[in-house]
Protein backbone atom coordinates (compact mmCIF):
# COMPACT_ATOMS: atom_id res chain seq x y z
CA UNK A 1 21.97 -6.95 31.01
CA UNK A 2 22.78 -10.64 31.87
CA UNK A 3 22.82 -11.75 28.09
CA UNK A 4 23.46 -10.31 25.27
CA UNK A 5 24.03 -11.14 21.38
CA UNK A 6 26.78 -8.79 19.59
CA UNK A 7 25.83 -8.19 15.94
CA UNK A 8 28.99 -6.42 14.07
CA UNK A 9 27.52 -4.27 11.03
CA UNK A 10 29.02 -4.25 7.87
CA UNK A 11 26.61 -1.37 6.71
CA UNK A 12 23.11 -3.28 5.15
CA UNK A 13 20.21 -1.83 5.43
CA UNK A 14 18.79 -5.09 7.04
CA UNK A 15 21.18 -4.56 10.47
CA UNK A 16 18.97 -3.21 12.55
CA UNK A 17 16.03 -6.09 11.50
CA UNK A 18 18.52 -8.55 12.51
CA UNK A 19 18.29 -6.79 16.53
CA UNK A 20 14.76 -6.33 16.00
CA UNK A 21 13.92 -9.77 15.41
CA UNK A 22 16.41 -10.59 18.31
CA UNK A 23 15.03 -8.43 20.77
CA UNK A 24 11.47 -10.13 19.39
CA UNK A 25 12.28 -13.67 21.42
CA UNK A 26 13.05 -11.55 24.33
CA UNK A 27 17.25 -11.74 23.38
CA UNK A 28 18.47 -8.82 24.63
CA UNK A 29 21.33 -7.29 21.37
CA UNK A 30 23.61 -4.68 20.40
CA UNK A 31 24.87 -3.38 17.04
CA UNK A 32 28.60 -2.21 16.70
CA UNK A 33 30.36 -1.27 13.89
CA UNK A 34 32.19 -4.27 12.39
CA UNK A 35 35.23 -2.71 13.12
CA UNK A 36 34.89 -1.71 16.79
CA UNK A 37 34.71 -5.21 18.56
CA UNK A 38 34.74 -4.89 22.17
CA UNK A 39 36.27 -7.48 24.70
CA UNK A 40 33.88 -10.62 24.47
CA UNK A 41 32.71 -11.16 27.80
CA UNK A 42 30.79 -13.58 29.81
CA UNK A 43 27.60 -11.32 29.15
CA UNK A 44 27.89 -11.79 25.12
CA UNK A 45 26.11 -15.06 24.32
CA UNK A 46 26.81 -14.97 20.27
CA UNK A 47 28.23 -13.19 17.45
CA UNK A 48 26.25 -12.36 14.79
CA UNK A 49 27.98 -10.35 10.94
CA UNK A 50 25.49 -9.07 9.19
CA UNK A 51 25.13 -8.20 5.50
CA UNK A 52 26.46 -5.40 3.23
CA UNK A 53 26.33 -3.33 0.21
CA UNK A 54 30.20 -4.52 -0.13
CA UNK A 55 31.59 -7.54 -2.27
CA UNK A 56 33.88 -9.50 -0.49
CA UNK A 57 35.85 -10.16 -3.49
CA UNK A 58 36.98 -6.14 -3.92
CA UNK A 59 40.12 -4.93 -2.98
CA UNK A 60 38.74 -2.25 -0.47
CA UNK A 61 36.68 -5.47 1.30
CA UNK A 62 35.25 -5.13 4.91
CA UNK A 63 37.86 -6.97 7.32
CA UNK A 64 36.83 -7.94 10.44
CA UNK A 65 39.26 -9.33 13.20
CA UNK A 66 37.79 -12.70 13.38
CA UNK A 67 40.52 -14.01 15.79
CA UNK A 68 38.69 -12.01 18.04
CA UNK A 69 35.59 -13.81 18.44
CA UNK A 70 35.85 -17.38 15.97
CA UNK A 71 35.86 -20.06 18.86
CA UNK A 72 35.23 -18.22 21.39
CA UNK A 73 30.78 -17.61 21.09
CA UNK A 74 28.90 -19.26 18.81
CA UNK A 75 28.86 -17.35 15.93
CA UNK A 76 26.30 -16.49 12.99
CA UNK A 77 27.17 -15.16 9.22
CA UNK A 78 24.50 -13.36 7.74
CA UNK A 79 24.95 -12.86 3.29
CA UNK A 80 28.21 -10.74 3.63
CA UNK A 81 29.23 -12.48 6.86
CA UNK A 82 28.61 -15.67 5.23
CA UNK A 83 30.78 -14.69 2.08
CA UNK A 84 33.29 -13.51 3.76
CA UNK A 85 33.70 -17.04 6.40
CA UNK A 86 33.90 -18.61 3.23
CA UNK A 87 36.17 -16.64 1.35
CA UNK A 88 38.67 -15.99 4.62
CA UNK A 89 38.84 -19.79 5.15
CA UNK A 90 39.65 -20.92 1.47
CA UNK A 91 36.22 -21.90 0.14
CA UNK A 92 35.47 -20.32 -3.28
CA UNK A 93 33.39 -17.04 -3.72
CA UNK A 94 32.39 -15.83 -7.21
CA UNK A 95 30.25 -12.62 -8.65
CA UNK A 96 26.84 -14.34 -9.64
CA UNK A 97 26.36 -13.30 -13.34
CA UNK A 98 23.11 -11.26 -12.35
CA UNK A 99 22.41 -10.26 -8.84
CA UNK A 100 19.84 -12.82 -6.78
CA UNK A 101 17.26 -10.65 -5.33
CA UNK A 102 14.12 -12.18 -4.23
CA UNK A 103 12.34 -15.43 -3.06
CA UNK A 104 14.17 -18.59 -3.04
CA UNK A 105 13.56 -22.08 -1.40
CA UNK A 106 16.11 -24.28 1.12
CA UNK A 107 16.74 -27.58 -1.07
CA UNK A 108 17.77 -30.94 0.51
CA UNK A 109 18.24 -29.46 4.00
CA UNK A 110 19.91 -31.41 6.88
CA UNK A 111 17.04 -31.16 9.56
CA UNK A 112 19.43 -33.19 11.85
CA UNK A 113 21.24 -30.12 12.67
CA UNK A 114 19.57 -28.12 15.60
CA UNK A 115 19.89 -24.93 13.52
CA UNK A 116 17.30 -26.34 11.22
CA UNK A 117 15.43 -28.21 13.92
CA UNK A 118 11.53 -27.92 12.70
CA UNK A 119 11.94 -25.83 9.87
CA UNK A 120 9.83 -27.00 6.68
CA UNK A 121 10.88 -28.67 3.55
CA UNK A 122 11.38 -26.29 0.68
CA UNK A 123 11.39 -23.57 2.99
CA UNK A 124 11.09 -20.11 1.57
CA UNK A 125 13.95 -17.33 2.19
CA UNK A 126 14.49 -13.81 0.65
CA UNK A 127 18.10 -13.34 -0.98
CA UNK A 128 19.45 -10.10 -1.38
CA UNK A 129 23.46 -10.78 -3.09
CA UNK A 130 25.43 -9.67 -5.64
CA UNK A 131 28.37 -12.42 -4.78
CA UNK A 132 27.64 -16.74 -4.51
CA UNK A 133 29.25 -19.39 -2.31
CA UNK A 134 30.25 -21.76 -4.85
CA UNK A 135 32.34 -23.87 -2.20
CA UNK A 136 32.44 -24.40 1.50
CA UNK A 137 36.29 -24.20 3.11
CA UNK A 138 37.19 -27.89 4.18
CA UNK A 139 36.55 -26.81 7.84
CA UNK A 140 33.20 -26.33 6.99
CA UNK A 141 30.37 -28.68 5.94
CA UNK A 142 27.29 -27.84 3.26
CA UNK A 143 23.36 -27.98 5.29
CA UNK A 144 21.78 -26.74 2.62
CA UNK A 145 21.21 -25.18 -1.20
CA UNK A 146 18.96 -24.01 -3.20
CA UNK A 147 17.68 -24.33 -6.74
CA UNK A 148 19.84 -21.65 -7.90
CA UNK A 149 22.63 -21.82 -5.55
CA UNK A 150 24.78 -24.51 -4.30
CA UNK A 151 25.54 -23.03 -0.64
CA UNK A 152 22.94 -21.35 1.31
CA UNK A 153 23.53 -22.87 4.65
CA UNK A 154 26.63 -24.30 5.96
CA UNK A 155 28.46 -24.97 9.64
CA UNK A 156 31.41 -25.54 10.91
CA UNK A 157 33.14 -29.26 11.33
CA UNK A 158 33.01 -29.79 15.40
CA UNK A 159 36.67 -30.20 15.49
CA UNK A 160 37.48 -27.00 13.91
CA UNK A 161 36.90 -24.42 16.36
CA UNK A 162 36.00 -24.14 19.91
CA UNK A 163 32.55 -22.67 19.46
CA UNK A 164 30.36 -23.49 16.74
CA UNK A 165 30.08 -21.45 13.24
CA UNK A 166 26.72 -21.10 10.88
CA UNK A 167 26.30 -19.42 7.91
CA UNK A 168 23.57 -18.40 5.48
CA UNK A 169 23.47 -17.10 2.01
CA UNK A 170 19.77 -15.55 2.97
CA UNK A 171 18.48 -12.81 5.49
CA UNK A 172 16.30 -14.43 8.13
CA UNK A 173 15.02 -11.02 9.58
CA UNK A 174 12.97 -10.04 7.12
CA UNK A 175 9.78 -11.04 6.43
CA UNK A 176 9.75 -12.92 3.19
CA UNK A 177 11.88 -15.37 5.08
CA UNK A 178 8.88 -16.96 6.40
CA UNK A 179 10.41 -19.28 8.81
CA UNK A 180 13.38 -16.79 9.55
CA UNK A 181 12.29 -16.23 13.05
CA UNK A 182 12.58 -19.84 13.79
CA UNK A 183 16.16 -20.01 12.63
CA UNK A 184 17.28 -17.02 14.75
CA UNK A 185 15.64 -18.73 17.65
CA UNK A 186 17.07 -22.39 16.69
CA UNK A 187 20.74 -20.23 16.72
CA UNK A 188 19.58 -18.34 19.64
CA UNK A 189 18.18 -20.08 22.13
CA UNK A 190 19.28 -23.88 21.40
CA UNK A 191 22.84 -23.22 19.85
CA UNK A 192 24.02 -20.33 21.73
CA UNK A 193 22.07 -20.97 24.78
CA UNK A 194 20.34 -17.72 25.36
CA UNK A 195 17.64 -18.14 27.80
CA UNK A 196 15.13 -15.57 26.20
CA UNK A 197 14.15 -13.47 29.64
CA UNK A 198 14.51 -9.92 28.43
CA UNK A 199 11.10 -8.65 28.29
CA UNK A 200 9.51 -5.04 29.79
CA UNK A 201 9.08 -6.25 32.85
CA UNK A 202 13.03 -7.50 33.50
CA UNK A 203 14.46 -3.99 31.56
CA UNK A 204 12.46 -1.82 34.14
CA UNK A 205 13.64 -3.72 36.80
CA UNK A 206 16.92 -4.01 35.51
CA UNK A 207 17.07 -0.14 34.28
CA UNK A 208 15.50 1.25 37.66
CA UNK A 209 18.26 -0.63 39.58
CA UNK A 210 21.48 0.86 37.29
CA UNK A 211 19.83 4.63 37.48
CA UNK A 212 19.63 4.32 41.28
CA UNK A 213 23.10 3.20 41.56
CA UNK A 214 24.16 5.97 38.48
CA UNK A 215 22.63 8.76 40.06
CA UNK A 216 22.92 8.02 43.92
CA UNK A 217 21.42 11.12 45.59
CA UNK A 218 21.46 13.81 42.94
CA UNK A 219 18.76 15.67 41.39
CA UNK A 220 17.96 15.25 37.40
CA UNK A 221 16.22 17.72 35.58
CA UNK A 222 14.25 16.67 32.23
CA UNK A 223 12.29 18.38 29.56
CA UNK A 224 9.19 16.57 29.07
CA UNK A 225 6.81 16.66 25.66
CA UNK A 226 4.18 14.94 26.50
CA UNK A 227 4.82 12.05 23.77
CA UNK A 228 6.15 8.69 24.11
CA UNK A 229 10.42 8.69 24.34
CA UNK A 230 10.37 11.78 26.79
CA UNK A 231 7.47 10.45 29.31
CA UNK A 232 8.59 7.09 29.16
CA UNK A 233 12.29 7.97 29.93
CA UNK A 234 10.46 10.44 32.69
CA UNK A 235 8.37 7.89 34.59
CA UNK A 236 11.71 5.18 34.53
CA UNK A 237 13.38 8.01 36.41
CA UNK A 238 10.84 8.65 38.35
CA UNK A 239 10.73 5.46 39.45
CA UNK A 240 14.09 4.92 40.46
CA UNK A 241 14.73 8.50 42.38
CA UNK A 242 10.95 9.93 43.14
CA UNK A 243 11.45 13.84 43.88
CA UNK A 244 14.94 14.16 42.83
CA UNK A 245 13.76 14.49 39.23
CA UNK A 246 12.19 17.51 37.74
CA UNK A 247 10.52 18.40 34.96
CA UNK A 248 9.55 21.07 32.38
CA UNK A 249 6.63 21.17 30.13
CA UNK A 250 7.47 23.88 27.38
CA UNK A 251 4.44 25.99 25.54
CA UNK A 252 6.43 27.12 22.36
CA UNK A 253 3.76 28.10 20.82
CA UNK A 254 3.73 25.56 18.54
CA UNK A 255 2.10 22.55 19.72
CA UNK A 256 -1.25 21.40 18.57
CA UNK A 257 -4.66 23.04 19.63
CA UNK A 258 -5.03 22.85 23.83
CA UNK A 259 -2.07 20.46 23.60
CA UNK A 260 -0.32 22.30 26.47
CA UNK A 261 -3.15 22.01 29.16
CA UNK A 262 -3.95 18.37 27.76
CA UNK A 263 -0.26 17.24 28.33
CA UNK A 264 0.04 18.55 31.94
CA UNK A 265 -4.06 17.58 32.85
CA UNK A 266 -2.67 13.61 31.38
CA UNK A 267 0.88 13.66 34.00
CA UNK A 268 -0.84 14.59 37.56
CA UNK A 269 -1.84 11.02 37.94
CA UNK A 270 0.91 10.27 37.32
CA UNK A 271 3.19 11.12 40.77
CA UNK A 272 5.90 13.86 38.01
CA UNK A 273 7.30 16.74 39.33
CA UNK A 274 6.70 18.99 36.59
CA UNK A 275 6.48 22.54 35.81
CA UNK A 276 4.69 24.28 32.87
CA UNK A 277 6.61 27.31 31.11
CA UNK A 278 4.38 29.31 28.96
CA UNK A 279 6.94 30.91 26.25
CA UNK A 280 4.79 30.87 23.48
CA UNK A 281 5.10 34.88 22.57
CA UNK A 282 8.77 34.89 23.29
CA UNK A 283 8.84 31.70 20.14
CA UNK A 284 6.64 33.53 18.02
CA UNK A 285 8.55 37.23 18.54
CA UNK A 286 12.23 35.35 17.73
CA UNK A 287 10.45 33.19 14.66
CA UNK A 288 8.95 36.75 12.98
CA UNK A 289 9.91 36.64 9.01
CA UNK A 290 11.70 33.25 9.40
CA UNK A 291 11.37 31.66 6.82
CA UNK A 292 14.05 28.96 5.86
CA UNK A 293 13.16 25.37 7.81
CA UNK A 294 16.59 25.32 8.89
CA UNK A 295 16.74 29.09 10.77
CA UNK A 296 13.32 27.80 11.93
CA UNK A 297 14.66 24.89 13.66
CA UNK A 298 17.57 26.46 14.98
CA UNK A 299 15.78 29.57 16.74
CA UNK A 300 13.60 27.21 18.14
CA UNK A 301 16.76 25.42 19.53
CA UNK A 302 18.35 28.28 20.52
CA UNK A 303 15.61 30.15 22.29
CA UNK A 304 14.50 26.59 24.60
CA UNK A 305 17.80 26.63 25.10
CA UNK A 306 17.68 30.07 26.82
CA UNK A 307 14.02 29.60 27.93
CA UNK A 308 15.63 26.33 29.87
CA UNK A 309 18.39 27.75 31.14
CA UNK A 310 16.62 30.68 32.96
CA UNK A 311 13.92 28.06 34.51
CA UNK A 312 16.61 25.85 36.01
CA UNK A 313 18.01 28.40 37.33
CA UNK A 314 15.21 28.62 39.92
CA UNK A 315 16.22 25.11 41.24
CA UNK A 316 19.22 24.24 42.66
CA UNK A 317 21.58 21.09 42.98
CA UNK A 318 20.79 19.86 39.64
CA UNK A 319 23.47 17.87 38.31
CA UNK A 320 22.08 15.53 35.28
CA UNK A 321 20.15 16.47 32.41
CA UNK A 322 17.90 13.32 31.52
CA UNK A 323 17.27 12.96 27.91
CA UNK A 324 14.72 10.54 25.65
CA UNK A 325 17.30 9.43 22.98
CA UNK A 326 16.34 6.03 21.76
CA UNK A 327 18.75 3.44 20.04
CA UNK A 328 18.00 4.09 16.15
CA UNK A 329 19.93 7.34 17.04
CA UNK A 330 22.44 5.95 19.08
CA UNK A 331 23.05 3.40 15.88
CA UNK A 332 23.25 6.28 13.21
CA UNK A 333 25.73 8.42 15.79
CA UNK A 334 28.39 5.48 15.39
CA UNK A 335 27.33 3.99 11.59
CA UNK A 336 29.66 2.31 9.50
CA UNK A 337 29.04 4.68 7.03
CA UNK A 338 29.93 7.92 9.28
CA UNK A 339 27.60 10.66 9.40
CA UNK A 340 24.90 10.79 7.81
CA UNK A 341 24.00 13.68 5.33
CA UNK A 342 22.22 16.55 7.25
CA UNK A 343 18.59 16.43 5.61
CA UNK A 344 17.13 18.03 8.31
CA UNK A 345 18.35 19.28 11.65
CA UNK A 346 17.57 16.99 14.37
CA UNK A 347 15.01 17.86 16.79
CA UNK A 348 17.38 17.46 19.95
CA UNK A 349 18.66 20.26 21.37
CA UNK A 350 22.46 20.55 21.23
CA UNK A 351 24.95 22.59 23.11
CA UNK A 352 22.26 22.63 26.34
CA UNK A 353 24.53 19.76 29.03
CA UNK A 354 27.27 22.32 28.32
CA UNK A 355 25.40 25.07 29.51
CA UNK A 356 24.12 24.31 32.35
CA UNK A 357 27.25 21.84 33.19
CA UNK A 358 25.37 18.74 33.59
CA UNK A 359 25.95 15.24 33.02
CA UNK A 360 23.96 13.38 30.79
CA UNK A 361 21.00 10.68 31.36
CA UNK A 362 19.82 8.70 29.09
CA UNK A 363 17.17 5.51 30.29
CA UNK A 364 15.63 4.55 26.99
CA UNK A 365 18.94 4.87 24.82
CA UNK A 366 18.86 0.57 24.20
CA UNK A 367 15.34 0.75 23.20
CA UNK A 368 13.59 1.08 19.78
CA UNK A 369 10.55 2.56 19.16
CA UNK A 370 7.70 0.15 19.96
CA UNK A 371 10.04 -1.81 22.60
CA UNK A 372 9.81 1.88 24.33
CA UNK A 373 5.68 1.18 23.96
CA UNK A 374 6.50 -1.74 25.80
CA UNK A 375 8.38 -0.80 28.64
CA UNK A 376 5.37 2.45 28.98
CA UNK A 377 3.12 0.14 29.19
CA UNK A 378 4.79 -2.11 32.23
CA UNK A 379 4.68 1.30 33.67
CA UNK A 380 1.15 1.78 33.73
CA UNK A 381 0.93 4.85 31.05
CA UNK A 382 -2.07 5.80 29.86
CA UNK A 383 -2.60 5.17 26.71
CA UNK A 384 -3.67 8.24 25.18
CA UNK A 385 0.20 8.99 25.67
CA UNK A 386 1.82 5.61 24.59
CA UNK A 387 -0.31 5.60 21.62
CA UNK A 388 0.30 9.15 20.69
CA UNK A 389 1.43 9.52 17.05
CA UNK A 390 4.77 11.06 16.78
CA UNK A 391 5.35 14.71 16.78
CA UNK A 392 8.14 16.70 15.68
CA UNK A 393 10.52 18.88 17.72
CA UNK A 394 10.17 22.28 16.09
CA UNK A 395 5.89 21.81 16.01
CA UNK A 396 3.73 23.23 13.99
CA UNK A 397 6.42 25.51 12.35
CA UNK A 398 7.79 23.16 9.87
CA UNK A 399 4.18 22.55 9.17
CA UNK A 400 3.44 26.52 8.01
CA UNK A 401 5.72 26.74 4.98
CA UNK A 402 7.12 30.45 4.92
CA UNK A 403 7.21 32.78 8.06
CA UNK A 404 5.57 32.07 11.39
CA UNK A 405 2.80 34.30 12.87
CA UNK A 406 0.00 33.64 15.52
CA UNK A 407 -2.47 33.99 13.65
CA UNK A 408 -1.29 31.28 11.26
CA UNK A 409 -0.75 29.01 14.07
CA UNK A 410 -3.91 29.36 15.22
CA UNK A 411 -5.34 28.47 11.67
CA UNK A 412 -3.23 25.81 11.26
CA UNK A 413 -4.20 24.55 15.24
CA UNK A 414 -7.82 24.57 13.92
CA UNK A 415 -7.46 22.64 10.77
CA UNK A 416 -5.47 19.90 12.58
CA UNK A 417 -7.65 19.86 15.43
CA UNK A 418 -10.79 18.98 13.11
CA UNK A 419 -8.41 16.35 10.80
CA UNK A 420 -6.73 14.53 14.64
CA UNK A 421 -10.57 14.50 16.08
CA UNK A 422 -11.88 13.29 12.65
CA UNK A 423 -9.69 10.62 12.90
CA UNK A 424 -10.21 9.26 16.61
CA UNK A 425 -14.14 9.42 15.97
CA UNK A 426 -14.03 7.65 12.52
CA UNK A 427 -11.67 4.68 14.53
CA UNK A 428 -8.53 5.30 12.19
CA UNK A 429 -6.36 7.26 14.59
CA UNK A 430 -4.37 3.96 15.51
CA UNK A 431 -4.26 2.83 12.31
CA UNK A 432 -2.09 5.53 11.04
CA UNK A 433 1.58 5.87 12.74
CA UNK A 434 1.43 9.62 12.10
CA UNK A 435 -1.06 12.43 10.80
CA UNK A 436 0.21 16.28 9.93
CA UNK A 437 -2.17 18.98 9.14
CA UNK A 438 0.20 21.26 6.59
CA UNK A 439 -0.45 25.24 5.83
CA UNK A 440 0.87 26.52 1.96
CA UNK A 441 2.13 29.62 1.53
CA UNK A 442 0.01 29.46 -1.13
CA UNK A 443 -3.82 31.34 -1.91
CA UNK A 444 -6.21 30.50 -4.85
CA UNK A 445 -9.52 31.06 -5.85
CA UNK A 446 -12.62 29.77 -4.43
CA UNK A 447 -16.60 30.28 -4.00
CA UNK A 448 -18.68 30.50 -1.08
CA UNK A 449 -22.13 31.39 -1.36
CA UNK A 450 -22.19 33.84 -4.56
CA UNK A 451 -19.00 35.19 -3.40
CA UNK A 452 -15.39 34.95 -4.45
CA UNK A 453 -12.62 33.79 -2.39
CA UNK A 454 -9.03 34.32 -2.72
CA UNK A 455 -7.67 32.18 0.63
CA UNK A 456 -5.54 29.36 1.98
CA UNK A 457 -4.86 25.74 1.13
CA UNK A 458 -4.54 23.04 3.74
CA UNK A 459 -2.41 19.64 3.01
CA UNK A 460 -3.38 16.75 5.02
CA UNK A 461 -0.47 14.04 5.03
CA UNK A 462 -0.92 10.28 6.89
CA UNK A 463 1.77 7.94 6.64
CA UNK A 464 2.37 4.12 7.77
CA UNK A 465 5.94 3.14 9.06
CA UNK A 466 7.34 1.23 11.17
CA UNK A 467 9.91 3.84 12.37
CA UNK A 468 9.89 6.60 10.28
CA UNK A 469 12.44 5.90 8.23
CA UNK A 470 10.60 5.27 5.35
CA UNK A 471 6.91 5.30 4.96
CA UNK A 472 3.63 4.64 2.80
CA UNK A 473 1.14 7.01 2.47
CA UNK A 474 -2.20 6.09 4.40
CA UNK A 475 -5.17 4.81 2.55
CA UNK A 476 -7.66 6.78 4.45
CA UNK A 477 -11.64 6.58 2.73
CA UNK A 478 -12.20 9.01 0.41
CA UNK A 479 -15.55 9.60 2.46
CA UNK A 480 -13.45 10.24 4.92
CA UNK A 481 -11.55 12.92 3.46
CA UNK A 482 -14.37 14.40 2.01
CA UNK A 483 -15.88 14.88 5.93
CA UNK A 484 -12.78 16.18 6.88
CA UNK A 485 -12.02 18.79 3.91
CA UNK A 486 -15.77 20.06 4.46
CA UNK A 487 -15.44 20.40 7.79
CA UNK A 488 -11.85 22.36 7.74
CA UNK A 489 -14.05 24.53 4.93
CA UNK A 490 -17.16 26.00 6.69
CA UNK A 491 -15.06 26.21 10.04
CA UNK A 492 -11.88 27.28 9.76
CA UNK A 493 -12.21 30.68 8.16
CA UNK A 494 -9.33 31.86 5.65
CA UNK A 495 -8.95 28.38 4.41
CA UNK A 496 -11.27 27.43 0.99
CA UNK A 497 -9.17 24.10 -0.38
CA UNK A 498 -7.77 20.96 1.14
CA UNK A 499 -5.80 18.76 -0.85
CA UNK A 500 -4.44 15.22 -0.07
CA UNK A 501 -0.79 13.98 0.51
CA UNK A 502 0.20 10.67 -1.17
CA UNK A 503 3.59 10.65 -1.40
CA UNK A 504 6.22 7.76 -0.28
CA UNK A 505 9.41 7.96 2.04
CA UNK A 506 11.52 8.13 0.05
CA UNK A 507 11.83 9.69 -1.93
CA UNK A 508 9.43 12.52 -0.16
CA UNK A 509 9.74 12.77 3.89
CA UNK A 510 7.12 12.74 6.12
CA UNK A 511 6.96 15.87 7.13
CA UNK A 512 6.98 18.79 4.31
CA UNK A 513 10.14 21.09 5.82
């Protein structure tokens, strides 16, 4: 990358907003713990600290090495970062008597300074602090307050450092900050000079030319699953080496009704090497009488693992293994907070680079979620792929609560057939960001005709998020569901009830195991 802004996290829950919005005006950024700063190069345009849960007034405070960047980058405090400018260079910090959470409006702003250059009068911004800047340090000079506070926005004096400081008390990357966006950009592109080229077009370009000169002559190999990470991170490959990367297409018996054909029929347009393994009665044999979502997800790991293994076998000279990790888990795998609590086991198969003594490859490891969209569709992907909702590693299993058999799958592959088609026809599909059919382990009574039944329930779940990590239950019509639930009914035999999912994230997840 040519540019780049350097946010150091000090653990809020707003860090990865801050790249977001970054990446949004085409500024290329990079989260690192606050304590891991690397060497500040000619590629790192600004600094930015972000917020945190942490007061800067405790004894166990966040310290960051601010020798290491103060002068040298224009640099950006964000709530915590702001608070703790102040507090290093002298100014005076104090606990607010209640905690400001909410809406709150710039007061007497100086609009001379090109951080606030077209920004409104009385401008609204979202605080989120437990700690107020009562007083700026004397290098520093005030820009603006609010009602309730006397420091919201403040900069450094020009002879104090070498490279110009700002601070604010607010968050500009969230929403409620409705002229946040123009801030960041004011900092961005006239403060710190970024020229705001990184789009799709420049990270293919860019990300084609580093994988050539990564991988030279050698031959990748890549398991491909037909959704967005793993066929984007397929075609960049592709792209840069042509027939020195190959591909495998699992059947685990698991994936959704005809999904297997429809995945390979949708990539032989598309120029892929790719091979189809059908391993769905091996999967099915090793998941018999599992019932604990954990064993389930790691027999499923284990046996691709093995199924992998003997396929690439049959090919020779591999040395990489290419892999769609995407930057939300390249963030959590160095958090300031550690590692995370296992809730679940994650979907990516461990232990297999090991194996088979290959390096790894990873094209789309930068990239969120819907910049990986982006970059699909620069690459001419059809859309029935880029807009595919997400679809978890393990399949349908952690959707049939209890053991696995065929025949449930099967049931369940009918029910969520007639609940995805539903969907498409009625013009909601893209209007949900993800839609699970669910089998109970659970029978009750029912009547059809004059007769009484004793058979299965079905749980239909649709959520809203942004990127899964939290969500809101979809609104769908209740003639909708009503179409839907009568269909699954009279057609899917051994199922007699269909019930409705409208729980959040958090505190429920999105899927049910």
């Amino acid at each position: 990358m040519n540019e780049k802004i350097l946010i150091l996290d000090f653990g809020s829950q707003y860090t990865q907003l801050i790249a977001r919005r970054t990446r949004e005006l085409n500024v290329y950024s990079e989260i690192v713990p606050f304590n891991k700063i690397p060497e500040i190069d000619e590629s790192i345009k600004a600094v930015i600290l972000s917020g945190s849960p942490f007061s800067v007034l405790e004894e166990n405070a966040l310290q960051v090495e601010l020798d290491k960047i103060i002068g040298k980058k224009p640099l950006l405090g964000i709530c915590y970062g702001a608070q703790y400018l102040a507090h290093h260079y002298g100014g005076r910090v104090e606990r607010s008597e209640k905690r400001e959470y909410g809406k709150a409006h710039l007061g007497t702003p100086n609009f001379d300074d090109p951080f606030l250059k077209n920004i409104s009068d009385n401008c609204q911004v979202w605080m989120s602090h437990g700690d107020s800047i009562m007083e700026v340090p004397e290098q520093f000079e005030l820009l603006a307050g609010t009602d309730s506070i006397p420091v919201a926005v403040f900069k450094s004096k020009k002879e104090s450092f070498d490279a110009p400081v700002y601070a604010i008390q607010f968050h500009p990357e969230v929403t409620h900050s409705l002229e946040g966006a123009n801030i960041l950009s004011n900092f961005l592109i006239d403060i710190a000079g970024c020229k705001g080229n990184w789009t799709p077009a420049s990270f293919v370009e860019q990300t084609v030319q580093d994988l050539r000169k990564q991988i030279g002559d050698e031959k990748v190999l890549m398991a491909i699953s037909g959704g967005v990470d793993s066929t984007v991170g397929a075609m960049l490959l592709h792209r840069a080496i042509g027939k020195n990367l190959a591909c495998f297409f699992v059947d685990n018996g698991l994936l959704r009704k005809d999904e297997y054909q429809q995945v390979l029929d949708s990539y032989k347009g598309m120029g892929l090497n790719i091979t189809g393994v059908d391993a769905r009665h091996r999967f099915w044999d090793e998941l018999a009488g599992v019932s604990d979502p954990e064993k389930k997800r790691k027999v499923i790991g284990r046996v691709f693992i093995e199924v992998f293994e003997e396929e690439s076998k049959k090919l020779e000279n591999m040395k990489w293994l290419g892999q769609g990790t995407i930057y939300p888990d390249v963030i959590e795998s160095v958090s300031v907070h550690g590692p995370s609590v296992t809730i679940k086991s994650h979907h990516n198969v461990g232990g297999l680079p090991d194996k088979l003594d290959l390096k790894i490859i990873e094209p789309l490891r930068m990239l969120f979620k819907d910049e990986v969209r982006k970059v699909g569709a620069e690459l001419d992907i059809p859309g029935e792929i880029l807009n595919r909702h997400p679809f978890p590693g393990p399949g349908l299993a952690i959707r049939i609560l209890g053991d696995i058999t065929e025949d449930k799958v099967k049931l369940l592959q009918e029910a969520d057939d007639i609940f995805i088609k539903n969907l498409k026809k009625y013009d909601l599909y893209d209007k949900v960001w993800q839609a699970a059919t669910v089998l109970l382990p659970v029978q009750s009574v029912g009547v059809m005709g004059d007769e009484r039944t004793y058979e299965k329930t079905i749980a239909l779940r649709a959520v809203n998020s942004l990127d899964g990590m939290t969500a809101e239950w979809s609104r769908l019509p209740h003639d909708f569901l009503a179409t839907v639930s009568s269909e699954i009914i009279n057609n899917v035999k051994g199922i007699n009830r269909v019930v409705y999912d409208i729980s959040t994230k958090p505190p429920a997840t999105i899927e049910w195991e």
